[in-house]
C-alpha atoms as a PDB file:
ATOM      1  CA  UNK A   1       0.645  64.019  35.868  1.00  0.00           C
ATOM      2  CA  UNK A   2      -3.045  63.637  34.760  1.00  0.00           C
ATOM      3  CA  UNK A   3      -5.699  62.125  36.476  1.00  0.00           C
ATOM      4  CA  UNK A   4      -7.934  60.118  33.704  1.00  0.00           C
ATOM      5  CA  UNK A   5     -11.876  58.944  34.761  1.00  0.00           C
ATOM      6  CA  UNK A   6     -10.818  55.753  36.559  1.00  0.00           C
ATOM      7  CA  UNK A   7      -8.005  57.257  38.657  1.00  0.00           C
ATOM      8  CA  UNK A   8      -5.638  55.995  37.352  1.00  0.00           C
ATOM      9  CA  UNK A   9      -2.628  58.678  36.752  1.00  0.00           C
ATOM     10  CA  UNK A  10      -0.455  59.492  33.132  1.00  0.00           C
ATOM     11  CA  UNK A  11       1.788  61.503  32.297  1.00  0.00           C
ATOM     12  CA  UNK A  12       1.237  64.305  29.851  1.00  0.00           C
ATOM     13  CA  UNK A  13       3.813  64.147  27.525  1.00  0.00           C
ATOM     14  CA  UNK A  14       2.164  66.875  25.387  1.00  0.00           C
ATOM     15  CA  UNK A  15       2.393  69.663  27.887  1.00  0.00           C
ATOM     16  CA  UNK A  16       6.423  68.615  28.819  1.00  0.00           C
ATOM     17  CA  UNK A  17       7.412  68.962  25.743  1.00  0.00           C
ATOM     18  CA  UNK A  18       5.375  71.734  24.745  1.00  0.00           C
ATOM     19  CA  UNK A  19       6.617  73.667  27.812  1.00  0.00           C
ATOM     20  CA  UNK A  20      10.416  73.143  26.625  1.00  0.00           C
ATOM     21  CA  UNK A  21      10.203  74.235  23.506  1.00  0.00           C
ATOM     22  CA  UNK A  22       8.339  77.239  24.365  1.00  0.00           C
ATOM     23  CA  UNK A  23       9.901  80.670  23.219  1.00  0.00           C
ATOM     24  CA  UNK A  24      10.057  81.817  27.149  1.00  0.00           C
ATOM     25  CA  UNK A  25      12.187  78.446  27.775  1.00  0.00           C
ATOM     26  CA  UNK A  26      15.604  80.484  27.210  1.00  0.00           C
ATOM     27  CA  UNK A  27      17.228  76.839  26.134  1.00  0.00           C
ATOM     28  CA  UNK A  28      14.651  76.648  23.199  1.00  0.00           C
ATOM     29  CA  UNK A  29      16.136  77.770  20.392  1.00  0.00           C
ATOM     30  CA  UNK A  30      19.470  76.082  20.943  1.00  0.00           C
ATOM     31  CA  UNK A  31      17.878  73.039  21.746  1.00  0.00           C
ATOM     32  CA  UNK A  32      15.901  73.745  18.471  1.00  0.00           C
ATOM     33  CA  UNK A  33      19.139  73.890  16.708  1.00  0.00           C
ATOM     34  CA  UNK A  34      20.175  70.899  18.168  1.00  0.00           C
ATOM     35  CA  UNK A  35      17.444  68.562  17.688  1.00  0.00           C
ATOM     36  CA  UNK A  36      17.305  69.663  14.170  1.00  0.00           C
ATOM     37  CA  UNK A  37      21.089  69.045  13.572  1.00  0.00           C
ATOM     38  CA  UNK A  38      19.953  64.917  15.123  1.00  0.00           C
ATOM     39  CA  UNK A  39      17.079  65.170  12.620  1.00  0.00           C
ATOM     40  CA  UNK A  40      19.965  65.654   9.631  1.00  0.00           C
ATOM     41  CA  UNK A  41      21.777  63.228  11.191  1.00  0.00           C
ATOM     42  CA  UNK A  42      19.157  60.692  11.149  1.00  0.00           C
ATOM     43  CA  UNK A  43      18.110  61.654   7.583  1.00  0.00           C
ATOM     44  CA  UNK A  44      21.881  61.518   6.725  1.00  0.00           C
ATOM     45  CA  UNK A  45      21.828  57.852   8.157  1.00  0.00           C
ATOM     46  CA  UNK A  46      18.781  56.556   6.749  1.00  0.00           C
ATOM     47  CA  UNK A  47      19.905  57.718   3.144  1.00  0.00           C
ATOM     48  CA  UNK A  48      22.359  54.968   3.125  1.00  0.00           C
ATOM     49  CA  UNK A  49      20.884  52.763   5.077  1.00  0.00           C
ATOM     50  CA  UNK A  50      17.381  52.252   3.737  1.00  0.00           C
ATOM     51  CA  UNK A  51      18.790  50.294   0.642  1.00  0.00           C
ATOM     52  CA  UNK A  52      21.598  49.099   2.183  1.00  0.00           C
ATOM     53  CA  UNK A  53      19.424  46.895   4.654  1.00  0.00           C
ATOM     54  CA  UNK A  54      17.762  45.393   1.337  1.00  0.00           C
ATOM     55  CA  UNK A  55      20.979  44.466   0.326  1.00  0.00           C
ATOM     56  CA  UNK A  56      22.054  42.889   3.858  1.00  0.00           C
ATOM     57  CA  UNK A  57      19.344  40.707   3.559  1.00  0.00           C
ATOM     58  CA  UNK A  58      19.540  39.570   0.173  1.00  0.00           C
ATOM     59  CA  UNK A  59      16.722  41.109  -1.310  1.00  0.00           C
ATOM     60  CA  UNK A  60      19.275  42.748  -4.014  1.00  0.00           C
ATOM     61  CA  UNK A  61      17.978  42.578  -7.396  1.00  0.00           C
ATOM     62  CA  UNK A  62      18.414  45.059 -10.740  1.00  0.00           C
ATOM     63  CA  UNK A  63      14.345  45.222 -11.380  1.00  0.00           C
ATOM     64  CA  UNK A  64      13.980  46.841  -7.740  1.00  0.00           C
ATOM     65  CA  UNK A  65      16.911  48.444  -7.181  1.00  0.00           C
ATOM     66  CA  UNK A  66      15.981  51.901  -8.406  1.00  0.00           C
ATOM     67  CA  UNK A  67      12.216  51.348  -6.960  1.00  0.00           C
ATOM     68  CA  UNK A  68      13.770  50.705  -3.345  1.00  0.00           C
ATOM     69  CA  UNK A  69      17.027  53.364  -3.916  1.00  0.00           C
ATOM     70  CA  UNK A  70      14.021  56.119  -4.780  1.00  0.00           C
ATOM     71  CA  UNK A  71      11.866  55.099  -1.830  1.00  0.00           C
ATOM     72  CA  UNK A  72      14.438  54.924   0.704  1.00  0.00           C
ATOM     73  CA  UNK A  73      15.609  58.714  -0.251  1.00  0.00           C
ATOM     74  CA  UNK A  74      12.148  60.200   0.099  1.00  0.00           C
ATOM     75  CA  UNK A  75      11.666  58.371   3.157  1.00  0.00           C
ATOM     76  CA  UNK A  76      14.912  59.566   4.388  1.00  0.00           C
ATOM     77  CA  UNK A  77      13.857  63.014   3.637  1.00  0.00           C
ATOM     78  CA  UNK A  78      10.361  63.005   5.089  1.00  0.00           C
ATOM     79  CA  UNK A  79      10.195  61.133   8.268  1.00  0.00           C
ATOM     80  CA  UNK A  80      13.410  63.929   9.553  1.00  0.00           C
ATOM     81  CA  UNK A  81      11.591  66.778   7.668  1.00  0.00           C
ATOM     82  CA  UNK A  82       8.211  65.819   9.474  1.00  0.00           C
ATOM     83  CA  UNK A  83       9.996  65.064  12.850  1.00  0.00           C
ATOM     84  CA  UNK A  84      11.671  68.614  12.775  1.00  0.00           C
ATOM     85  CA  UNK A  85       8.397  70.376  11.586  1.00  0.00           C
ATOM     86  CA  UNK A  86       6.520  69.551  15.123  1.00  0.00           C
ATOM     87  CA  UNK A  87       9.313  71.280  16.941  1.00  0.00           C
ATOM     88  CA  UNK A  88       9.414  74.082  14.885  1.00  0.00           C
ATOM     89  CA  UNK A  89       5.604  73.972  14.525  1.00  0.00           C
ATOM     90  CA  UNK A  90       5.563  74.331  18.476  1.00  0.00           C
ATOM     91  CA  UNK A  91       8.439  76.968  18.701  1.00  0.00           C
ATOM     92  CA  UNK A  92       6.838  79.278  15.594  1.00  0.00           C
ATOM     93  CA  UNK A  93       2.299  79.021  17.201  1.00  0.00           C
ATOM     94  CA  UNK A  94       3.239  79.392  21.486  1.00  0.00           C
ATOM     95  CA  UNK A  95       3.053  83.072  21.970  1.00  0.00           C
END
């Protein structure tokens, strides 16, 4: 917990989840590996389902289809891809 100006307390996220995936944390790199197998998942999932939720909603049409198909994969590439670059960021700069 962290006391701000007012009193008031919060807790420091940050410093959690900076301590867990620290190299000394002997459950780092496996849950390293594990987060980054959710982070393919979730790319995985999004690769379908960024154009497919166009299409649930009716917003299906040949002028767009390629324009929305292309976004959805980059975004289903990058969002996972940034995601798994904090933890690994964290893991790779704690000494």
């Amino acid at each position: 917990m962290q006391q701000l100006e007012d009193g008031s307390q919060i807790k420091d996220l940050y410093s959690v989840v900076a301590a867990f995936f620290h190299p000394e944390n002997g459950l780092a790199l496996p849950a390293i590996g594990l987060y980054l197998l959710g982070q393919f998942a979730l790319g995985f999932h999004l690769w379908h389902g960024f154009s497919s939720g166009f299409q649930s909603m009716g917003m299906r049409h040949p002028r767009f289809s390629a324009v929305v198909g292309g976004l959805g994969k980059a975004f289903s590439v990058v969002v996972p891809a940034l995601f798994s670059a904090i933890v690994v960021f964290l893991y790779l700069t704690q000494a």
